[in-house]
Protein backbone atom coordinates (compact mmCIF):
# COMPACT_ATOMS: atom_id res chain seq x y z
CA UNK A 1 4.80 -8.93 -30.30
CA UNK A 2 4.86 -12.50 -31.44
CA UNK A 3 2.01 -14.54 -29.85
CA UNK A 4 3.71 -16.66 -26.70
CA UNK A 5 2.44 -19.15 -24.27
CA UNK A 6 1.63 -17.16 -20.62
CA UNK A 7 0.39 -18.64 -17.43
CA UNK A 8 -1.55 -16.82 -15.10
CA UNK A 9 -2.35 -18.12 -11.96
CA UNK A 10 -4.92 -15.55 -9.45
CA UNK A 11 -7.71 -13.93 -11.62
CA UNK A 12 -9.46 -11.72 -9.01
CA UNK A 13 -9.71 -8.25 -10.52
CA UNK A 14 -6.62 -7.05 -11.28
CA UNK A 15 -5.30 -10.89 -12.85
CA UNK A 16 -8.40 -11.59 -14.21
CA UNK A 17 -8.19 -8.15 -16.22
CA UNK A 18 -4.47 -8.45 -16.90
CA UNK A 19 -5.66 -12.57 -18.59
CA UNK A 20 -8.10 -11.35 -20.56
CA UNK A 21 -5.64 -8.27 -21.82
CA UNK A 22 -3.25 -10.82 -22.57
CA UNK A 23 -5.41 -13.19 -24.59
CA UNK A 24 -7.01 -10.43 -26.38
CA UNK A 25 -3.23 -9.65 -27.96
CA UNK A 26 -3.59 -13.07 -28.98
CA UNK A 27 -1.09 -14.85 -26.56
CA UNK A 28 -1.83 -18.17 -25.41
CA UNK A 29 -2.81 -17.98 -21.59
CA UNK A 30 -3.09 -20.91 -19.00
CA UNK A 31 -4.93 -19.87 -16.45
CA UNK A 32 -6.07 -21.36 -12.75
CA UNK A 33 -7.41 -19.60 -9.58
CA UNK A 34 -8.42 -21.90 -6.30
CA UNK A 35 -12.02 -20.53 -7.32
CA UNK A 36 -12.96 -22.23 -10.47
CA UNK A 37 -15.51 -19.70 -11.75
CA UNK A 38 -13.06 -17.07 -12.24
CA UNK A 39 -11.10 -19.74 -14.63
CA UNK A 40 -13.98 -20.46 -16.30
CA UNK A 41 -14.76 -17.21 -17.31
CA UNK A 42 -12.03 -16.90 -19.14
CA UNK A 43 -12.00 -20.12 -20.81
CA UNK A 44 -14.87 -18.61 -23.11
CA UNK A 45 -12.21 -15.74 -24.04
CA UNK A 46 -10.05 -18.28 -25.60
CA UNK A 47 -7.56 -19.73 -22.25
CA UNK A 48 -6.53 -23.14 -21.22
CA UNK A 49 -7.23 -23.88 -17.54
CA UNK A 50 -5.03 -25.94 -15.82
CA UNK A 51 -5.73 -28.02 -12.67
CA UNK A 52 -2.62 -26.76 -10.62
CA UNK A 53 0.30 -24.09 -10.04
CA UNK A 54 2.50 -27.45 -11.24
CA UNK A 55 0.49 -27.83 -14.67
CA UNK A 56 1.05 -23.55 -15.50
CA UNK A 57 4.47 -23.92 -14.71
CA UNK A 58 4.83 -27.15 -17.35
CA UNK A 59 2.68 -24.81 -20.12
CA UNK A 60 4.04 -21.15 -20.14
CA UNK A 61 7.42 -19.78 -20.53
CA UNK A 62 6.30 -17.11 -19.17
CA UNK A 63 3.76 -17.03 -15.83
CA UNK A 64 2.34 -14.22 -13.61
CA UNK A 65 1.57 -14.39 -9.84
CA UNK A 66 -1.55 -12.15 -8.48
CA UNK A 67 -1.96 -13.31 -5.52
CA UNK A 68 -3.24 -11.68 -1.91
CA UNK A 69 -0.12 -12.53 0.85
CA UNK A 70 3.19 -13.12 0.44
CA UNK A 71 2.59 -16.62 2.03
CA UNK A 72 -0.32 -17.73 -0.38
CA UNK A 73 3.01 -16.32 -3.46
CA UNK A 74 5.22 -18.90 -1.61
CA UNK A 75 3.06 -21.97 -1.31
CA UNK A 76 2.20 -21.66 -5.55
CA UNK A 77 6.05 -20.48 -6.31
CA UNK A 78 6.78 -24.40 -5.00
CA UNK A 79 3.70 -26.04 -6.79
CA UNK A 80 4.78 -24.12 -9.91
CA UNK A 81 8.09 -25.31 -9.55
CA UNK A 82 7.44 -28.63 -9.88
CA UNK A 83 6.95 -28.61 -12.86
CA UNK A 84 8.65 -25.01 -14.28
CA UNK A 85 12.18 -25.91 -13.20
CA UNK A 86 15.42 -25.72 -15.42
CA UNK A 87 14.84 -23.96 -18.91
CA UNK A 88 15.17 -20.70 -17.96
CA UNK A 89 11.19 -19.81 -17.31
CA UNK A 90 10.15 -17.10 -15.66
CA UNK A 91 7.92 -16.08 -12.71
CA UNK A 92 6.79 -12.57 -12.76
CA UNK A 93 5.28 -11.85 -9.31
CA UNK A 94 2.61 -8.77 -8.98
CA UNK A 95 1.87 -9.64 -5.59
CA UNK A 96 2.23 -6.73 -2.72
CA UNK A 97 4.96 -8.51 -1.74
CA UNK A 98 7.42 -8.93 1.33
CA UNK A 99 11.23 -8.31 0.39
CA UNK A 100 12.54 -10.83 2.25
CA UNK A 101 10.07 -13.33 0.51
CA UNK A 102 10.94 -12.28 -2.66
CA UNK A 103 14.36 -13.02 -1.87
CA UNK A 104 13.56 -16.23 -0.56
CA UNK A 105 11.67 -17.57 -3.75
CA UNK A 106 13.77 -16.30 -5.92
CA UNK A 107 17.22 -17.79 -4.55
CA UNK A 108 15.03 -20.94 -4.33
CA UNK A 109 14.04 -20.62 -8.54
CA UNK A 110 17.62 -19.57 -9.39
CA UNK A 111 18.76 -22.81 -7.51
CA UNK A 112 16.54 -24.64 -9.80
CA UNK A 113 16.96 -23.17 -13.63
CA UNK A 114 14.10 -21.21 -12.52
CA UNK A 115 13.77 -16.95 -12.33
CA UNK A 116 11.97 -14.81 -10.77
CA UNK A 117 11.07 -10.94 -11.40
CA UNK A 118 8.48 -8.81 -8.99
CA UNK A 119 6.42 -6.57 -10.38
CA UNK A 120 4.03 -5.68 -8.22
CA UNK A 121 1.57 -2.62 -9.42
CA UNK A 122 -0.61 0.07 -8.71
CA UNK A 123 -3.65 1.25 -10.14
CA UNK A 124 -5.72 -1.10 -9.26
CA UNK A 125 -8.76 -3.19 -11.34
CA UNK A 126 -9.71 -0.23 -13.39
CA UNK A 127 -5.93 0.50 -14.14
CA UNK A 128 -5.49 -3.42 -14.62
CA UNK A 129 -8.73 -2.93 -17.32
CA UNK A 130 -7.46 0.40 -19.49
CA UNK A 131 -4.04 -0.72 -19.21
CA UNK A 132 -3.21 1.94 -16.84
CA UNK A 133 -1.32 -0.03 -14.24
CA UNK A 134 2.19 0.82 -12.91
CA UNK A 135 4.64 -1.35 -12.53
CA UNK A 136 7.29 -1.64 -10.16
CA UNK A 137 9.60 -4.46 -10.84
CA UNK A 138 12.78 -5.59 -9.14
CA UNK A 139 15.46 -8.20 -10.02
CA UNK A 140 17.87 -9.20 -12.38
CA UNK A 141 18.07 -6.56 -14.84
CA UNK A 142 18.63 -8.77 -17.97
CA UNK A 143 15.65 -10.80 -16.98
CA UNK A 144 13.54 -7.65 -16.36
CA UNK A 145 14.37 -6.36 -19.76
CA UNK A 146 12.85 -9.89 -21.11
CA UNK A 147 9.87 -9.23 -19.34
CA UNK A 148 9.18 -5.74 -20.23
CA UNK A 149 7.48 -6.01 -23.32
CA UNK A 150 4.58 -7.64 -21.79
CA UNK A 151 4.67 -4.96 -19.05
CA UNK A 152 4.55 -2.25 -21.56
CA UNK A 153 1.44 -4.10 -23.19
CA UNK A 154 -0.34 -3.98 -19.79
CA UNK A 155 0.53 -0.65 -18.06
CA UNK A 156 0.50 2.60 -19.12
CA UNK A 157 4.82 2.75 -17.27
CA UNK A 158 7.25 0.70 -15.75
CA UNK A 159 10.10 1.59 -12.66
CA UNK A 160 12.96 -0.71 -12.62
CA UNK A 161 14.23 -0.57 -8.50
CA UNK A 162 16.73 -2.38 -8.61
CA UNK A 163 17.44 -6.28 -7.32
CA UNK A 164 15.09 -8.60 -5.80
CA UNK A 165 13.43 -7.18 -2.68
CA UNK A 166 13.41 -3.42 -4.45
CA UNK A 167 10.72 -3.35 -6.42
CA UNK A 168 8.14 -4.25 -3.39
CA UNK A 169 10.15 -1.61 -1.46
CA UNK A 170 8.88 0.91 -3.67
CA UNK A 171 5.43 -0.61 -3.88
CA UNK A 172 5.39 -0.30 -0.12
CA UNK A 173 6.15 3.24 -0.02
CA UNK A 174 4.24 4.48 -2.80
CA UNK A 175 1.10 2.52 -0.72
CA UNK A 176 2.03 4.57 2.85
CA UNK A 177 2.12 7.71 1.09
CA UNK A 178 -1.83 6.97 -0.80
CA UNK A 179 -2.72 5.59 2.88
CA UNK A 180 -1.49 7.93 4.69
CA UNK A 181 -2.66 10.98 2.35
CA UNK A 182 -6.50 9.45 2.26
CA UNK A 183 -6.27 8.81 6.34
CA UNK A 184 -5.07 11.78 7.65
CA UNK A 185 -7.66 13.78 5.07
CA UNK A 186 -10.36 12.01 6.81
CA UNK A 187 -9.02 12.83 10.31
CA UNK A 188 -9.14 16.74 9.34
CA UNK A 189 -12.45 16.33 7.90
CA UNK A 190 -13.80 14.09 10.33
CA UNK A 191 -12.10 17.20 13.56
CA UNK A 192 -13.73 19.63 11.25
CA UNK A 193 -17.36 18.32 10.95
CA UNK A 194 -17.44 17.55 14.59
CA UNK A 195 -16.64 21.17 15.40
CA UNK A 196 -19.39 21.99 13.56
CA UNK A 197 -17.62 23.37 10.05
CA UNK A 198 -19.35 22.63 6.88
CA UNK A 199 -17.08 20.73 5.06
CA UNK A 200 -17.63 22.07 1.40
CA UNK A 201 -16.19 25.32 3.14
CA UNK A 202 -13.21 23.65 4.45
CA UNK A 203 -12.53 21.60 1.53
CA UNK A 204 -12.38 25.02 -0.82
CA UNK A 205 -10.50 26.35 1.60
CA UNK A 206 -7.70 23.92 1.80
CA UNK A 207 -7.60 23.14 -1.65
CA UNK A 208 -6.64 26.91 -2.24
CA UNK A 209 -4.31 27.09 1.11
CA UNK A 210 -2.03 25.13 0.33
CA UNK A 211 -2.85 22.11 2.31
CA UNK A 212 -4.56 19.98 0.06
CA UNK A 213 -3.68 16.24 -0.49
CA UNK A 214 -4.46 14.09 -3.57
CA UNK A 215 -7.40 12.77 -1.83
CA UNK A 216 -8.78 16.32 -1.06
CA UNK A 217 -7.97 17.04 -4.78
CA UNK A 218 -9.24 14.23 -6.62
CA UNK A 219 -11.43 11.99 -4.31
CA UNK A 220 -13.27 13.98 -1.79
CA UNK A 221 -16.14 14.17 -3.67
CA UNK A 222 -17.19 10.74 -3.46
CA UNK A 223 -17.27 10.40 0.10
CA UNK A 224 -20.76 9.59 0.63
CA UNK A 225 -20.15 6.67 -0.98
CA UNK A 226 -20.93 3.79 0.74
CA UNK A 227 -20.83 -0.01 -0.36
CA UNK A 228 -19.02 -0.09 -3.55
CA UNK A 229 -17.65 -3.23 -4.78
CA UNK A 230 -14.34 -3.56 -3.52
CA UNK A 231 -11.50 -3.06 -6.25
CA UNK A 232 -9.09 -3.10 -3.27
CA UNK A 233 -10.18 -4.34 -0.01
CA UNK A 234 -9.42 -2.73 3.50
CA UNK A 235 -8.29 -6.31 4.37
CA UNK A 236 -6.03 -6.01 1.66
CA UNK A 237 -4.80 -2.74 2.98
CA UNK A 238 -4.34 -3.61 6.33
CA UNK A 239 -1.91 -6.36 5.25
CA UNK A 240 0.04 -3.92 3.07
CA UNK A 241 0.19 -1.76 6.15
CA UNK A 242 1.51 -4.82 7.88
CA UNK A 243 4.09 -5.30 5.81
CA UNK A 244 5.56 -1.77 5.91
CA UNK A 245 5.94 -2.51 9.40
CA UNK A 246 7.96 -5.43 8.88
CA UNK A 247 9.93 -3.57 6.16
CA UNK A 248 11.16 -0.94 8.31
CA UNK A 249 12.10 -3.25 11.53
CA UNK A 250 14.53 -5.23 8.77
CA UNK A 251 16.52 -1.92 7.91
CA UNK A 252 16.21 -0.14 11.05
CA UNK A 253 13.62 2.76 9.82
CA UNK A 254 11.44 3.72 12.30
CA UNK A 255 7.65 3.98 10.81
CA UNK A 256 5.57 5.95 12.92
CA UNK A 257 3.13 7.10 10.51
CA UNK A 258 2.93 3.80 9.27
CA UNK A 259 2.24 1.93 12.35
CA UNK A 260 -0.44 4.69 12.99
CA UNK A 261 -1.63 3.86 9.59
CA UNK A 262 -2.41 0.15 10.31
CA UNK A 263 -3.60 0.84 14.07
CA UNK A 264 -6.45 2.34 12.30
CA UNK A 265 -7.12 -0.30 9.37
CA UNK A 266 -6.51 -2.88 12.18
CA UNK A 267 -9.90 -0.66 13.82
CA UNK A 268 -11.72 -1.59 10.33
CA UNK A 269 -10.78 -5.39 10.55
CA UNK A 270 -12.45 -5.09 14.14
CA UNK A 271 -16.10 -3.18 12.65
CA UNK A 272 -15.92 -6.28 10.57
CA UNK A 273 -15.20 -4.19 7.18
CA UNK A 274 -12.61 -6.44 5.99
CA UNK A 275 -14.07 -6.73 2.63
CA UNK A 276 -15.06 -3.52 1.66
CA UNK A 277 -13.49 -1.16 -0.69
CA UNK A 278 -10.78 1.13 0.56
CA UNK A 279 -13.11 4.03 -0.49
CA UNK A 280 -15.16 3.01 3.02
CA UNK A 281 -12.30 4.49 5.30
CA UNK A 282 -14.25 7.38 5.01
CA UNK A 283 -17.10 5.20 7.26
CA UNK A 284 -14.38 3.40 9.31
CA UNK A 285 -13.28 7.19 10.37
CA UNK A 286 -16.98 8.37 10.76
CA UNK A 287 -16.82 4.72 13.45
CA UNK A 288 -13.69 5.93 14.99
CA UNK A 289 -14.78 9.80 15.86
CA UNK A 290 -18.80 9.39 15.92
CA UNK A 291 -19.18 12.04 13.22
CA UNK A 292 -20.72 12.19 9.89
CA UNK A 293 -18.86 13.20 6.84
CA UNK A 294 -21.16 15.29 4.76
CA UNK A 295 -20.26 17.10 1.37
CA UNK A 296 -22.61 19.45 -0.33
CA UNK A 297 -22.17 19.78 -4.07
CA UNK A 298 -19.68 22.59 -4.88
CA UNK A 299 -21.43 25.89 -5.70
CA UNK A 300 -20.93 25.47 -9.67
CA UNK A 301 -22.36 22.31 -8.98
């Protein structure tokens, strides 16, 4: 791919990966982030950083959005436009996203010689480092297909949804399906331990019956765990959560499971666990049911 001049504006650990990915391909990246160490580190790497939203959206053609509420993506979508409008640039937004503020911003771009594509991704930092993210874009599909060779550079696949609003539909419900798996693992293990089952024995025993969920298969053995540095925040969960809610009441889907879901990251916001990694559910559930969640190693261990 021919070198081409990128803004990025949010560098906490999945954009401040995806910058330093992109300048190490040799594009030219503008950068900024309201916290101006997180620029700076990536001025040594090679990018320019720019003083405002307004000043990426005058330097890149093309400029991505990772950013932690779809009100903070609609306050810097109208400081980049100030600069960005008319020309045909492009906003690609990776933001966990509402649809209805997608479709807000980008009828407000279009209106402007401005477009806008969501992407929004999972995988988190350490898929946003190995170029393992997924990306999940909605929008105009012409303007997509423009896009998606600097996708392809980043992630390891890309699922076009369909128009604006789509592609953070299918972010939303890939997100209550990982919640709800890793929650309602805990809550077995958590009604298990308390009844006095050793939960190596239960965990062989569900991974061969049947009932096992990714969590039980691939994560489980980590849940002693405590304290890691957050890749992706339980704040940042609960407001996902949030916004599945609001998702369903604008088609008229009932979400049960999801409302149950953020009842219970809601309960980590109150223990004040806001800002740890979403690995810690397993101490927000030992909270909830006064248990402790103890794994021996496996027996080949």
């Amino acid at each position: 791919m021919e070198p081409l001049d990128l803004g990025f504006i949010g560098l906490g650990n999945i954009g401040g990966a995806l910058s330093a990915n992109l300048l190490a391909d040799g594009h030219r990246v503008t950068v900024y982030d309201v916290d101006s160490t997180r620029s700076a580190a990536l001025l040594q790497s090679g990018a320019s950083v720019a003083k405002s939203p307004a000043e990426v959206g005058g330097a890149a053609e093309f400029t991505f959005l990772s950013l932690p509420s779809p009100a903070v993506m609609e306050s810097v979508a109208r400081q980049w436009l100030e600069e960005a409008a008319d020309g045909g640039k492009i906003l690609v937004d990776l933001t966990t996203n509402a649809p209805a503020t997608v479709r807000a911003v980008g009828e407000r771009l279009a209106l402007q010689g401005a477009q806008l594509v969501e992407a929004p991704v999972t995988g988190g930092a350490p898929g946003a480092r190995q170029r393992q993210l997924v990306f999940i874009t909605g929008g105009d599909s012409d303007t997509v297909e423009r896009v998606q060779p600097l996708l392809d550079s980043l992630g390891r696949a890309t699922f076009y949804m369909g128009p604006l609003g789509a592609g953070s539909i299918g972010k939303l419900v890939n997100s209550l399906l990982a919640f709800t798996t890793m929650l309602v693992t805990l809550e077995g293990l958590a009604l298990g331990a308390k009844s006095g089952i050793d939960l190596r024995t239960l965990v062989d025993m569900v991974r061969c019956a049947g009932g096992a969920t990714p969590y039980i298969d691939r994560r489980v053995e980590e849940i002693g765990t405590r304290g890691r540095p957050p890749e992706f925040a339980l704040g940042l969960a609960a407001k996902d959560a949030g916004l599945m809610l609001d998702a369903g009441r604008e088609v008229g889907v009932p979400m049960a499971v999801a409302s149950a879901v953020h009842q219970m990251l809601a309960y980590a916001m109150g223990q004040g666990l806001a800002g740890r990694d979403i690995s810690d559910l397993a101490e927000v559930m030992e909270r909830a049911a006064s248990v402790t969640l103890e794994l021996r190693p496996p027996e080949s261990a």
